[in-house]
N, C-alpha and C. Protein backbone atom coordinates (compact mmCIF):
# COMPACT_ATOMS: atom_id res chain seq x y z
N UNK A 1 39.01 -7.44 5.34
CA UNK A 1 37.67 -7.30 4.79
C UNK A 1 37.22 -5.85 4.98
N UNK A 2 36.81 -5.01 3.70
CA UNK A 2 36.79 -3.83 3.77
C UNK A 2 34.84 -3.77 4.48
N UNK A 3 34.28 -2.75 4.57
CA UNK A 3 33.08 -2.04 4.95
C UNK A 3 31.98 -2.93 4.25
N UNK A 4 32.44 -2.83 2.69
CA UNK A 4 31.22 -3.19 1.87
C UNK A 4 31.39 -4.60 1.51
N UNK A 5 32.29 -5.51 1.72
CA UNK A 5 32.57 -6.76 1.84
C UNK A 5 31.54 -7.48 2.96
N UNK A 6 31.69 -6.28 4.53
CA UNK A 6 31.08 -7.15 5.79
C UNK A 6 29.56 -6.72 5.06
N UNK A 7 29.09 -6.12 4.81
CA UNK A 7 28.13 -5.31 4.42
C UNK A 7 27.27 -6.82 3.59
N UNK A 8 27.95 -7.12 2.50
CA UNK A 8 27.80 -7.76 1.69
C UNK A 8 27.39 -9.51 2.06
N UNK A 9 28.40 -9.89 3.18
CA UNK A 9 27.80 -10.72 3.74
C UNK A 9 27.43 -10.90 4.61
N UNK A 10 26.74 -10.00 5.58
CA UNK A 10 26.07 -9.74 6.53
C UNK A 10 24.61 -10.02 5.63
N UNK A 11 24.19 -9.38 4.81
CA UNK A 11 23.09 -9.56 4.26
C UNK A 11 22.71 -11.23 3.06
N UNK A 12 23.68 -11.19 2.59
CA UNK A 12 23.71 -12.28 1.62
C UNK A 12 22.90 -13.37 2.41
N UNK A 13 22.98 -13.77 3.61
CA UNK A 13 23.00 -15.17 4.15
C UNK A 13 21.46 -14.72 4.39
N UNK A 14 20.37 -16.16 3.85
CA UNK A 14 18.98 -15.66 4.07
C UNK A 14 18.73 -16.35 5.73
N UNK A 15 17.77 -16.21 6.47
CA UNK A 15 17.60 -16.81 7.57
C UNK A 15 16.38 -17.60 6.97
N UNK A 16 15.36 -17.18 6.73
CA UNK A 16 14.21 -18.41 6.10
C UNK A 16 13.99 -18.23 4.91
N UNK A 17 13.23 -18.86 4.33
CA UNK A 17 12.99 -19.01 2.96
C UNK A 17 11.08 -19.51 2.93
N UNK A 18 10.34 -18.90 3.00
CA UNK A 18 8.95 -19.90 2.58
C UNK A 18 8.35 -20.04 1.54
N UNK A 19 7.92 -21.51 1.40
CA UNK A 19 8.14 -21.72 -0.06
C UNK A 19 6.49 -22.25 -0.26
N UNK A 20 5.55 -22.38 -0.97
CA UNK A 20 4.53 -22.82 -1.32
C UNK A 20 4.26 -23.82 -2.73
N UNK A 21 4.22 -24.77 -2.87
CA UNK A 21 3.96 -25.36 -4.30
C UNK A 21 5.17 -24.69 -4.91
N UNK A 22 6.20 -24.71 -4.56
CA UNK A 22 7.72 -24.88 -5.11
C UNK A 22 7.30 -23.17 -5.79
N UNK A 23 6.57 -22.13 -5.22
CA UNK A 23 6.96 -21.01 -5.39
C UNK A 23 7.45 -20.19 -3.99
N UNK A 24 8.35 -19.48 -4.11
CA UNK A 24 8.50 -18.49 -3.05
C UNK A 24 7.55 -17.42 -2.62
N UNK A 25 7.06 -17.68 -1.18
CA UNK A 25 6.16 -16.66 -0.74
C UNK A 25 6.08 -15.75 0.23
N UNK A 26 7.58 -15.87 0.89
CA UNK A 26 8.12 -15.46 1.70
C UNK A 26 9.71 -15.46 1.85
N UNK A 27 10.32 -14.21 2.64
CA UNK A 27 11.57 -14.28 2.34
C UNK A 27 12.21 -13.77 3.62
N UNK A 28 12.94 -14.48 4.64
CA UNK A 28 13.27 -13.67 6.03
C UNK A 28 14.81 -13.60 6.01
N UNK A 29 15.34 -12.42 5.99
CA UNK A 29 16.66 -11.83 5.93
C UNK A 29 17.38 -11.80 7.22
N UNK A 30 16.30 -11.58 8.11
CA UNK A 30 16.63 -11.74 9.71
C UNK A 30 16.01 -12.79 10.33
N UNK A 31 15.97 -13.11 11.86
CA UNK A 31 15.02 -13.38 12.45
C UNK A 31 14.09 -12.83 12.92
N UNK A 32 14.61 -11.13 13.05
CA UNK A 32 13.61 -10.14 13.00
C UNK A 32 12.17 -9.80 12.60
N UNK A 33 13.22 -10.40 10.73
CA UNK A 33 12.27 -10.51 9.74
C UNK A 33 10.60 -11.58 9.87
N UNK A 34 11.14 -12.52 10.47
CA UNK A 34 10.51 -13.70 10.25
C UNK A 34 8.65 -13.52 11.20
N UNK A 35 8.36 -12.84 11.96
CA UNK A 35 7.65 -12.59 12.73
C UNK A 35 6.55 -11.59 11.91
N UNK A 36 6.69 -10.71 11.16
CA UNK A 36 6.60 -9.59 10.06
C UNK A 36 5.45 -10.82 9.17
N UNK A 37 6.60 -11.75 8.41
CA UNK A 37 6.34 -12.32 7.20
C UNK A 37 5.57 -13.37 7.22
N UNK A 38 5.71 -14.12 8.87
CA UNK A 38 4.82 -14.91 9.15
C UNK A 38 3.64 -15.02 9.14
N UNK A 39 3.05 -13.37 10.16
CA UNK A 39 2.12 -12.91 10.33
C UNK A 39 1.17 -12.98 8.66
N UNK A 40 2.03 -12.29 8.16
CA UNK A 40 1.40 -11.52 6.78
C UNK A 40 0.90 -13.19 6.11
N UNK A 41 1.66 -14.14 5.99
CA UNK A 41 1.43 -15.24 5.59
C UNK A 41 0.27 -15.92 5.97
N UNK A 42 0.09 -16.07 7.37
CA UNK A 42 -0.95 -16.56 8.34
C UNK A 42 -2.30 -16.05 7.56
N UNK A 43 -2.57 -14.82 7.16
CA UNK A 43 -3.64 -13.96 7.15
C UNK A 43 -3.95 -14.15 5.44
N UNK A 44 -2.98 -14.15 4.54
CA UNK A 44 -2.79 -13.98 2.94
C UNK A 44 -2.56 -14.99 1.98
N UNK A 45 -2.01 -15.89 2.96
CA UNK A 45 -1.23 -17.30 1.34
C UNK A 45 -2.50 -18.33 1.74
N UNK A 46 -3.08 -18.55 0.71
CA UNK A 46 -4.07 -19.41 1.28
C UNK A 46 -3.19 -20.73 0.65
N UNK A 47 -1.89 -21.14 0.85
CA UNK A 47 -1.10 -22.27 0.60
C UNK A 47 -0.74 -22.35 2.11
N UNK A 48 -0.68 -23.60 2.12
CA UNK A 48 0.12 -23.93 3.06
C UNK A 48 1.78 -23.64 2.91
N UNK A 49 2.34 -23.16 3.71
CA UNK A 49 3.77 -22.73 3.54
C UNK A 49 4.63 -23.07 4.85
N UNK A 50 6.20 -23.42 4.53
CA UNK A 50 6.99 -23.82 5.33
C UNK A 50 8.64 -22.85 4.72
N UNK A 51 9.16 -23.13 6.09
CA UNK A 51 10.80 -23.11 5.83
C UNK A 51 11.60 -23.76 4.90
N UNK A 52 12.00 -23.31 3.88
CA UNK A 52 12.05 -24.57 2.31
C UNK A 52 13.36 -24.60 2.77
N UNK A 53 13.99 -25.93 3.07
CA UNK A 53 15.54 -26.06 3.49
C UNK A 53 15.93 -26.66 2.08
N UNK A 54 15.07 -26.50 1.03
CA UNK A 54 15.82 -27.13 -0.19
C UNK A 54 16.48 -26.83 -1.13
N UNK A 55 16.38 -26.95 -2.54
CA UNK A 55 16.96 -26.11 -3.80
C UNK A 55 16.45 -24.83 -3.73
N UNK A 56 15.29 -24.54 -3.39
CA UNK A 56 14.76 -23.20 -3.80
C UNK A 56 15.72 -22.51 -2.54
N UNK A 57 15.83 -22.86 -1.74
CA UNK A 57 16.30 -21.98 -0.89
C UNK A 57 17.81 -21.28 -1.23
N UNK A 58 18.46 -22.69 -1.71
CA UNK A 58 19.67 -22.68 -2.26
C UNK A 58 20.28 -21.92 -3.27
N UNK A 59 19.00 -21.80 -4.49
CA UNK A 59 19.03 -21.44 -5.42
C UNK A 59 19.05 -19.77 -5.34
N UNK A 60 17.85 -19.41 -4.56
CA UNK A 60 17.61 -17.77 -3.61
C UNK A 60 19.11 -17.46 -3.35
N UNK A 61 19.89 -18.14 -2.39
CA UNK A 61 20.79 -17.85 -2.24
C UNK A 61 22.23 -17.57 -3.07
N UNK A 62 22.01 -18.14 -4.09
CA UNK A 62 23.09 -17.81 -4.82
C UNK A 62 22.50 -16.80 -5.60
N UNK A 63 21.30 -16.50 -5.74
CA UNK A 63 20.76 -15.45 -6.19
C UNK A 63 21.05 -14.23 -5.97
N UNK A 64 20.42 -14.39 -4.55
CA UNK A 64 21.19 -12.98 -3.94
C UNK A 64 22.62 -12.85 -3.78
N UNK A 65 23.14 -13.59 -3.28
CA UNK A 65 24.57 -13.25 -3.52
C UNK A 65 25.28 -12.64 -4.85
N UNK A 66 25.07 -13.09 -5.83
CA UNK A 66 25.04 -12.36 -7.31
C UNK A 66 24.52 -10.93 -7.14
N UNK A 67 22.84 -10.66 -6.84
CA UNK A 67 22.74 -9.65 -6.13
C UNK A 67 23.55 -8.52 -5.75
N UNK A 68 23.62 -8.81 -4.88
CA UNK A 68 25.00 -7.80 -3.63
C UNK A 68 26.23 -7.73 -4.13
N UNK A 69 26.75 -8.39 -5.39
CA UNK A 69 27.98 -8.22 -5.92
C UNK A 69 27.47 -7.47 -7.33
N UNK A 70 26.58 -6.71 -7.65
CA UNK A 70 26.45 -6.42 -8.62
C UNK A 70 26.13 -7.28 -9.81
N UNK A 71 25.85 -8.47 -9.98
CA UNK A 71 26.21 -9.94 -11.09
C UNK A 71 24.94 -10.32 -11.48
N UNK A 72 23.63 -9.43 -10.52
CA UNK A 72 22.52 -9.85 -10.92
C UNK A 72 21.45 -8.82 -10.70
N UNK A 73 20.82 -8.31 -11.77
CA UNK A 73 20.08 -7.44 -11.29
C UNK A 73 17.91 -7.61 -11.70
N UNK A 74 18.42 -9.08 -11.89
CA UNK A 74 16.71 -9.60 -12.23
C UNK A 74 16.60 -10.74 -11.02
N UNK A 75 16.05 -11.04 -10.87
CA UNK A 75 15.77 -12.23 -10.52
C UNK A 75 14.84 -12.90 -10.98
N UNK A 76 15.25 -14.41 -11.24
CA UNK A 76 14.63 -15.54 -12.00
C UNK A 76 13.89 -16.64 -11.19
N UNK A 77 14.13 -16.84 -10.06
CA UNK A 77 12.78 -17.59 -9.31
C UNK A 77 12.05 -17.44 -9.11
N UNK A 78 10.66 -18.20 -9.18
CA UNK A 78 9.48 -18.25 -9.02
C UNK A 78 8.97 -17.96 -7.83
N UNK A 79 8.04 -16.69 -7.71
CA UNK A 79 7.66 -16.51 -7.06
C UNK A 79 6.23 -16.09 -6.79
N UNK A 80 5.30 -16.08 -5.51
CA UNK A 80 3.96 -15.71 -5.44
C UNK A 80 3.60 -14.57 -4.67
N UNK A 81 3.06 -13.87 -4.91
CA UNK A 81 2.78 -12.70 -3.74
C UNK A 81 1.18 -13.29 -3.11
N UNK A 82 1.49 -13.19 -2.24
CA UNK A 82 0.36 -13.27 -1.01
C UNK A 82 -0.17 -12.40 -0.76
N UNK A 83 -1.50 -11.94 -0.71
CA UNK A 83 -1.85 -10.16 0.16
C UNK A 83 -3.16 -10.18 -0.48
N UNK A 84 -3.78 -9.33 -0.06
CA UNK A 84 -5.12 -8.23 -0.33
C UNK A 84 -5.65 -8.43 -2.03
N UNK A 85 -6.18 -8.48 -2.66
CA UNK A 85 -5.90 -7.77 -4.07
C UNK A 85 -5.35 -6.27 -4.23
N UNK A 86 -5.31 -4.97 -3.36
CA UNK A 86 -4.92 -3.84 -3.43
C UNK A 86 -3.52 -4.53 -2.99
N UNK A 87 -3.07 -5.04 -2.26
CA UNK A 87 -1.45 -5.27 -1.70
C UNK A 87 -0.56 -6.46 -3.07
N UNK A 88 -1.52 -6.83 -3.45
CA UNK A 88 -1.48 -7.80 -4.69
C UNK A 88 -0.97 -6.53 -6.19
N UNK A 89 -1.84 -5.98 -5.86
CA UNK A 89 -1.59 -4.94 -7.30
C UNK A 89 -0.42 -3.73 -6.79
N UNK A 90 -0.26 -3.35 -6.08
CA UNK A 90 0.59 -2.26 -5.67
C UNK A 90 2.10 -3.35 -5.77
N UNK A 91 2.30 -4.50 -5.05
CA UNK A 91 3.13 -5.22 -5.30
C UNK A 91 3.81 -5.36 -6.27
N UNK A 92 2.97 -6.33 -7.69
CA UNK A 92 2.87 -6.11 -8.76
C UNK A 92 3.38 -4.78 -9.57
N UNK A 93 2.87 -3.91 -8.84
CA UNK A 93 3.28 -2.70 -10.02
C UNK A 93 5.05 -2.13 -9.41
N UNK A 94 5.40 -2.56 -8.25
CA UNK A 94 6.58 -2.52 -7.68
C UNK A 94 7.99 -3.08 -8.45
N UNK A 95 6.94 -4.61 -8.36
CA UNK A 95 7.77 -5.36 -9.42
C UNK A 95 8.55 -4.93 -10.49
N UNK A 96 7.68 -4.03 -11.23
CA UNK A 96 8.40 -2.97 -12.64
C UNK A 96 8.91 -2.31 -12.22
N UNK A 97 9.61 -1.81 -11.28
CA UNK A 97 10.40 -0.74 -10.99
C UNK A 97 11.85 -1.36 -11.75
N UNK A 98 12.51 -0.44 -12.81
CA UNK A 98 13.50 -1.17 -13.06
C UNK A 98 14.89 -1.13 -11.83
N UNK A 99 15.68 -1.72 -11.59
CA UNK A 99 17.44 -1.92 -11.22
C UNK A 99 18.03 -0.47 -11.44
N UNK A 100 18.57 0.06 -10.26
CA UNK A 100 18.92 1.51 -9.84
C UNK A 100 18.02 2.51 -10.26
N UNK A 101 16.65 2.23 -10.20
CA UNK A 101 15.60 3.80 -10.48
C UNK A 101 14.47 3.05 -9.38
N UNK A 102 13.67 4.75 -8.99
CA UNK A 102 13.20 4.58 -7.93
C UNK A 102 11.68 5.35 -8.36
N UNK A 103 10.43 4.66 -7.62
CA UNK A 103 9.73 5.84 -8.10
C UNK A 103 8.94 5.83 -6.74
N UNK A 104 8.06 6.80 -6.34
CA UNK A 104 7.65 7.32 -5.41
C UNK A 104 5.80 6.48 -4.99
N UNK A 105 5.76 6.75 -3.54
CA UNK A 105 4.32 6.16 -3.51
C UNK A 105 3.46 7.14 -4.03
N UNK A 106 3.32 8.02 -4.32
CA UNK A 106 2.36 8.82 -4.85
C UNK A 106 2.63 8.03 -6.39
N UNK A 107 3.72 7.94 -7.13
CA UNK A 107 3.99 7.50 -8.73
C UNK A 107 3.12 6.24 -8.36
N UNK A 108 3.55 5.30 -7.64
CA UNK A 108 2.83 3.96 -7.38
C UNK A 108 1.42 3.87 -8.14
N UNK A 109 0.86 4.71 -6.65
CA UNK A 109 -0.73 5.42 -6.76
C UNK A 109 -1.39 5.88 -8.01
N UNK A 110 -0.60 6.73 -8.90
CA UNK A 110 -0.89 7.20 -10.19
C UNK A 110 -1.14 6.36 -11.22
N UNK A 111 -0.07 5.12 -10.72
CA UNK A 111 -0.02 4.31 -12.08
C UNK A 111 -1.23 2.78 -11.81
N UNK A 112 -1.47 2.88 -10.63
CA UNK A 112 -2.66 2.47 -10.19
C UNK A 112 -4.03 2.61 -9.96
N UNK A 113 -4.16 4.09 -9.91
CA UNK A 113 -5.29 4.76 -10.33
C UNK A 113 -5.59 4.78 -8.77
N UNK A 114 -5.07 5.41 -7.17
CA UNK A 114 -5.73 5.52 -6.58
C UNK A 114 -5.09 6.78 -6.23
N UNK A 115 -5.60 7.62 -5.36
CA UNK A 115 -4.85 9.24 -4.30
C UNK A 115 -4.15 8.26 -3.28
N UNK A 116 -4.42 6.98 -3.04
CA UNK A 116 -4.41 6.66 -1.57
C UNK A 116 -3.30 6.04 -1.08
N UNK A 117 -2.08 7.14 -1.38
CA UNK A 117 -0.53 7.16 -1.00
C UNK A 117 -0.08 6.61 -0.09
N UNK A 118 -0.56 6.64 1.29
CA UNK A 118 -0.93 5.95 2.66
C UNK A 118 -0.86 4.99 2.59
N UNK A 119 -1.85 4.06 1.70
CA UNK A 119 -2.67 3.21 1.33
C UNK A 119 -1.37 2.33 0.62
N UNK A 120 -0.64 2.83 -0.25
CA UNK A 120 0.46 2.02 -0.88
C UNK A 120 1.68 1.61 -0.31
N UNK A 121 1.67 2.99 0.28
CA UNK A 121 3.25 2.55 1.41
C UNK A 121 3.25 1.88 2.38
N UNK A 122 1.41 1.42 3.07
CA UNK A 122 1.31 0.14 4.02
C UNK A 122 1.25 -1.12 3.03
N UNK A 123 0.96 -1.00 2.19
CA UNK A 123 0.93 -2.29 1.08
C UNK A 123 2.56 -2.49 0.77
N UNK A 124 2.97 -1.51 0.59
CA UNK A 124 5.15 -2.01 0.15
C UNK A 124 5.63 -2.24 1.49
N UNK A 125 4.61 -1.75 2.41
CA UNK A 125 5.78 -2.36 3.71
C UNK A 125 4.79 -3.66 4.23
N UNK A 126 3.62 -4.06 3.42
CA UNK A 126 3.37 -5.68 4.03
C UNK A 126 4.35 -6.47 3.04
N UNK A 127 5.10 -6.46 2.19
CA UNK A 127 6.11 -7.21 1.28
C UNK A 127 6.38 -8.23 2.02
N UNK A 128 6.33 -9.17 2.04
CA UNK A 128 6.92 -10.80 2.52
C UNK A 128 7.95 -11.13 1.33
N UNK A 129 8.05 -10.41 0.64
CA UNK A 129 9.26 -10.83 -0.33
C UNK A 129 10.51 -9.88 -0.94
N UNK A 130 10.83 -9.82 -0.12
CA UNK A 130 11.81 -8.19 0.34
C UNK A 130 12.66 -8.50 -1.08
N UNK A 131 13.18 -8.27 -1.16
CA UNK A 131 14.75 -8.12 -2.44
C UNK A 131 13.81 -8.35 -3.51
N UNK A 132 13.23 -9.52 -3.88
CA UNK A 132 13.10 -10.12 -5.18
C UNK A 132 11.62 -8.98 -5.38
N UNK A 133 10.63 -8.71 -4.81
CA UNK A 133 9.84 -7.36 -4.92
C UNK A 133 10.74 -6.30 -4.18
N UNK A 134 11.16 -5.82 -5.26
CA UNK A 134 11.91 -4.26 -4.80
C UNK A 134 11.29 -3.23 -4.21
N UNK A 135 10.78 -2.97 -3.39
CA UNK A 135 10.34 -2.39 -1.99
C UNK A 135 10.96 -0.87 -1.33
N UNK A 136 12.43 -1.58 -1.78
CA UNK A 136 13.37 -0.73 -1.57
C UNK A 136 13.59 0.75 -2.39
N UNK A 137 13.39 0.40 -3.89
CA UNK A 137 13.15 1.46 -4.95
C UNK A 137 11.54 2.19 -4.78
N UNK A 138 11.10 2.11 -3.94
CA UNK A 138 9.83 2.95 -3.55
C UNK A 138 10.65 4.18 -2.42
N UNK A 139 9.80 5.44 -2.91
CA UNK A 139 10.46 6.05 -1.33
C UNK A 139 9.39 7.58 -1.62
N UNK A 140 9.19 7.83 -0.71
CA UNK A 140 8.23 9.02 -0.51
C UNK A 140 8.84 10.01 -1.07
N UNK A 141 8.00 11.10 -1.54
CA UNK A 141 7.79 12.15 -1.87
C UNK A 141 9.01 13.25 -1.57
N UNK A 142 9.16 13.64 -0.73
CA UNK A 142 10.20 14.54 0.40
C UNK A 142 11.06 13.58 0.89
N UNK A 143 11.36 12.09 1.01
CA UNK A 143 12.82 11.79 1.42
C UNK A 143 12.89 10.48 0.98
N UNK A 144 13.16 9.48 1.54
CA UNK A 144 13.37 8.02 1.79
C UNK A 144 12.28 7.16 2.36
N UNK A 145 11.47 7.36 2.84
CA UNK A 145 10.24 6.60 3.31
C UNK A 145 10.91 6.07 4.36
N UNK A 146 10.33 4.68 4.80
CA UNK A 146 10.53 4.02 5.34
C UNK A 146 11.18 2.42 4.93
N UNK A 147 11.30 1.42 6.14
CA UNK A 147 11.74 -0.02 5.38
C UNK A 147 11.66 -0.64 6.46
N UNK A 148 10.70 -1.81 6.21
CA UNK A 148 10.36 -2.99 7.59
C UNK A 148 11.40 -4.20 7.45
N UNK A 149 12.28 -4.41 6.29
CA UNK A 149 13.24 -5.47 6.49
C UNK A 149 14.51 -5.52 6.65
N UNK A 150 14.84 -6.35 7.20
CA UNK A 150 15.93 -6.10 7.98
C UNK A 150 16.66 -5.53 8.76
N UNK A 151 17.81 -4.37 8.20
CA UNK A 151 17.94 -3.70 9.54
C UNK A 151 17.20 -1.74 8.90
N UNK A 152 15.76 -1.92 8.61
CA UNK A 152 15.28 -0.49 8.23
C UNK A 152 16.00 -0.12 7.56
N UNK A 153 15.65 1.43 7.52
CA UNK A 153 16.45 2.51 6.33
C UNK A 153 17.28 2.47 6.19
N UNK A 154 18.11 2.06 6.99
CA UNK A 154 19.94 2.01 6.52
C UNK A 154 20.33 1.15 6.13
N UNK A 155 18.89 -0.01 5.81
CA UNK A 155 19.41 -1.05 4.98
C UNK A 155 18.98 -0.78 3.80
N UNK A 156 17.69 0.27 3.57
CA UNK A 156 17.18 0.49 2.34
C UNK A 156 17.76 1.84 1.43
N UNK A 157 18.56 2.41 2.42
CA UNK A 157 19.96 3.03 1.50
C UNK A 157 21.05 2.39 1.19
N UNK A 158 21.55 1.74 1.93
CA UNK A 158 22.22 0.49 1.73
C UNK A 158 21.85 0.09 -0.25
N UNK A 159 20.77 -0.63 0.41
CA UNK A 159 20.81 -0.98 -1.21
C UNK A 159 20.30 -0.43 -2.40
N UNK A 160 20.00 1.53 -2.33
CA UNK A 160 19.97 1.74 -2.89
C UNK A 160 20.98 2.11 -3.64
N UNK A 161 21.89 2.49 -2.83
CA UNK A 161 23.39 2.41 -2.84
C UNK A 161 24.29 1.53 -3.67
N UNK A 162 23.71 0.51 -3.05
CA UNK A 162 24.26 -0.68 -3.96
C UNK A 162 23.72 -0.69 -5.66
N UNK A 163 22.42 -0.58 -5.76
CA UNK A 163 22.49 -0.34 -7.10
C UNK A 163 22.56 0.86 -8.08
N UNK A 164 22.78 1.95 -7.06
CA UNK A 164 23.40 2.51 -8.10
C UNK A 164 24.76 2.72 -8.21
N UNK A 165 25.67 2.16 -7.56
CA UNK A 165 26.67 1.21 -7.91
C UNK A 165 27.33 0.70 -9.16
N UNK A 166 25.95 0.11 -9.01
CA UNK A 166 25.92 -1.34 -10.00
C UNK A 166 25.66 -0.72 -11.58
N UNK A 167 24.17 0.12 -11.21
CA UNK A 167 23.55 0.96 -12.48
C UNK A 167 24.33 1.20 -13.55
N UNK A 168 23.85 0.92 -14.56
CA UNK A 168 24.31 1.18 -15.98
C UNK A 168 23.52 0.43 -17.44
């Protein structure tokens, strides 16, 4: 098993899944993760939400796995964002980031109509829905930003890595 094989399924395997009215509202990659997403949940999903041990979870999973092999670069499950209305719209506008392109929190900001750069990159790092809101294709001005899931920046080069890879 070469580098990007362990790589590949080291990440593939989700640890939770939270699911609300059969949408996804949360997504924990670690157990790390899960403390992060909880929190954010507690405060934002006004659904009640649990650990979905079911299809959706199942389904996520073969998702991502497609994912990480290059085989998928949309994702098709339903999902809800939880947050603020400002963490709601910055989210949202994340969402459009297309598969191997990246645009910056200041671009975010612009296309949102605020200066308040700060302001966006604490909103992409409250994400409870890491992969499927691309999070990852955000990155500051002068370098890489930051990344609250999983294992940080070297997971969020990691997959930038990975898609441009994939890109084409």
């Amino acid at each position: 098993m070469d580098d990007n094989e362990r790589n590949v399924s080291k990440f593939t395997t989700i640890y939770k899944v939270y699911t609300a009215n059969n949408f996804i509202v949360g997504i924990a990659l670690t157990k790390n993760d899960t403390l992060k997403i909880e929190s954010h949940l507690n405060r934002h999903c006004p659904y009640s939400f649990y650990d979905s041990n079911n299809k959706i979870k199942e389904n996520l999973q073969k998702e991502i796995s497609k994912y990480f092999i290059g085989k998928l670069k949309q994702f098709t499950l339903p999902y809800k964002i939880c947050g603020t209305p400002f963490q709601i719209k910055v989210l949202t506008t994340v969402t459009k980031i297309p598969y191997g392109n990246v645009l910056s929190y200041k671009d975010i900001g612009l296309i949102i109509g605020t200066n308040g750069y700060r302001a966006v990159g604490l909103a992409v790092k409250t994400n409870p829905l890491g992969i499927l809101i691309p999070c990852h294709r955000v990155i500051a001005s002068d370098s890489i930003g930051g990344y609250s899931l999983g294992e940080g920046v070297n997971f969020k080069k990691y997959l930038l890595d990975l898609e441009k890879t994939y890109f084409n």
